[in-house]
Protein backbone atom coordinates (compact mmCIF):
# COMPACT_ATOMS: atom_id res chain seq x y z
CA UNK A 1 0.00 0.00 0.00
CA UNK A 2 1.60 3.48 -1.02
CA UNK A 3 1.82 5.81 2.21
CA UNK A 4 -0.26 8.74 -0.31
CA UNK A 5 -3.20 5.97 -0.05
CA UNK A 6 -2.85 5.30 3.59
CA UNK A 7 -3.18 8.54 4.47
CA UNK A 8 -6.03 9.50 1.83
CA UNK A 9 -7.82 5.82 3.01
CA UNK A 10 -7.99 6.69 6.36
CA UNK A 11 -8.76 10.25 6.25
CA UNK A 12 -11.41 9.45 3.61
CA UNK A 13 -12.63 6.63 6.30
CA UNK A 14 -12.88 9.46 9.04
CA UNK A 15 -14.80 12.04 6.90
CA UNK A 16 -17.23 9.39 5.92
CA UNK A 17 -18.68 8.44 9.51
CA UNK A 18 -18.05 12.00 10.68
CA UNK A 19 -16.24 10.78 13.48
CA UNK A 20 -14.73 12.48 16.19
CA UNK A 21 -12.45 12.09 19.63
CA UNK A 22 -12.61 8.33 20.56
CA UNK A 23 -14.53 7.90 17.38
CA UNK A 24 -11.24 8.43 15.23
CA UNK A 25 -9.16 5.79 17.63
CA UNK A 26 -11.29 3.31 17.15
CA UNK A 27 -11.13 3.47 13.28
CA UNK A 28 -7.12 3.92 13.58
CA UNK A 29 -7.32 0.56 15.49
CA UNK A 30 -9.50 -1.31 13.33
CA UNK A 31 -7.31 0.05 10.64
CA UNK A 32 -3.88 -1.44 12.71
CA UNK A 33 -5.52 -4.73 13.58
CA UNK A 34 -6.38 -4.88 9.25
CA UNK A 35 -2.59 -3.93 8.48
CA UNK A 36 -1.02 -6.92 9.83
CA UNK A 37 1.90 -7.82 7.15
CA UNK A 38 1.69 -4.58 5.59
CA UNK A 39 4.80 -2.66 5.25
CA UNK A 40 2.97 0.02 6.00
CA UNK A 41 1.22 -1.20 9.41
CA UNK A 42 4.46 0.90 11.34
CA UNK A 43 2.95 3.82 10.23
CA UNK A 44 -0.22 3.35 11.29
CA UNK A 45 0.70 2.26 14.89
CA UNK A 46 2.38 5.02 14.86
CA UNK A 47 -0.18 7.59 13.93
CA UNK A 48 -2.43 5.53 16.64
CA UNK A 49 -0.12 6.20 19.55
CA UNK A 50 0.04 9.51 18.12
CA UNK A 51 -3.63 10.19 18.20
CA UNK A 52 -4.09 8.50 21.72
CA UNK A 53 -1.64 10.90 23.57
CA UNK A 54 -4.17 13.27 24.80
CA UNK A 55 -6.50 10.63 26.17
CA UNK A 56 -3.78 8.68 27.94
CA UNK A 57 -2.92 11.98 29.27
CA UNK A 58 -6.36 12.63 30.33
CA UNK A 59 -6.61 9.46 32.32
CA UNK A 60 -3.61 9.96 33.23
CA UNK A 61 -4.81 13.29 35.30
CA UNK A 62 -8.43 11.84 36.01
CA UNK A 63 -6.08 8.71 38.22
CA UNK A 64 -3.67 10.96 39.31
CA UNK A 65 -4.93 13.93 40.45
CA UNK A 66 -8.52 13.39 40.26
CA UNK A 67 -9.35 16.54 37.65
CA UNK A 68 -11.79 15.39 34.90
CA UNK A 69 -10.92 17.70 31.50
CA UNK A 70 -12.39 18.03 28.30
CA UNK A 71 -10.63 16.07 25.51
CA UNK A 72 -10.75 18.77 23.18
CA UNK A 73 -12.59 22.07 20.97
CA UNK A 74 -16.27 19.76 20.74
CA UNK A 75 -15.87 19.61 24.95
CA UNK A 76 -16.63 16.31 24.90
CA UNK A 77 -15.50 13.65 27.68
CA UNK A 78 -14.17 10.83 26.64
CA UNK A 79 -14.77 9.42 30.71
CA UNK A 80 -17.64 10.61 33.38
CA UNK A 81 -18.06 11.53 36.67
């Protein structure tokens, strides 16, 4: 799979459901767990762990210091109270 095609694919993917937040991680991971053997599948762990920064960071304050914060512009929460 050329990397132009990846990227178009799974952008193309995204805009199509009209996904968002948690939305978009789970169609990077069904898109990972459909890569295996591709020379290609590096690149989309990569832009998985990429997009799952600001959630693990999230949790990450939620466990730690017990603040709850928005996960981004659309203010939603990807956990509740």
């Amino acid at each position: 799979m050329h990397k132009t095609w990846l990227f178009s694919d799974i952008c193309q993917t995204i805009a199509r459901s009209n996904s968002r937040g948690a939305q978009i991680l789970t169609i990077l991971h069904q898109k990972a767990e459909n890569s295996a053997g591709d020379p290609e599948q590096r690149i989309i762990f990569n832009l998985t762990a990429a997009a799952c920064e600001p959630y693990l960071a999230m949790i990450a304050r939620w466990v730690q210091k017990g603040e709850l914060q928005a996960t981004g512009q659309s203010e939603a929460y990807f956990l509740a109270d």
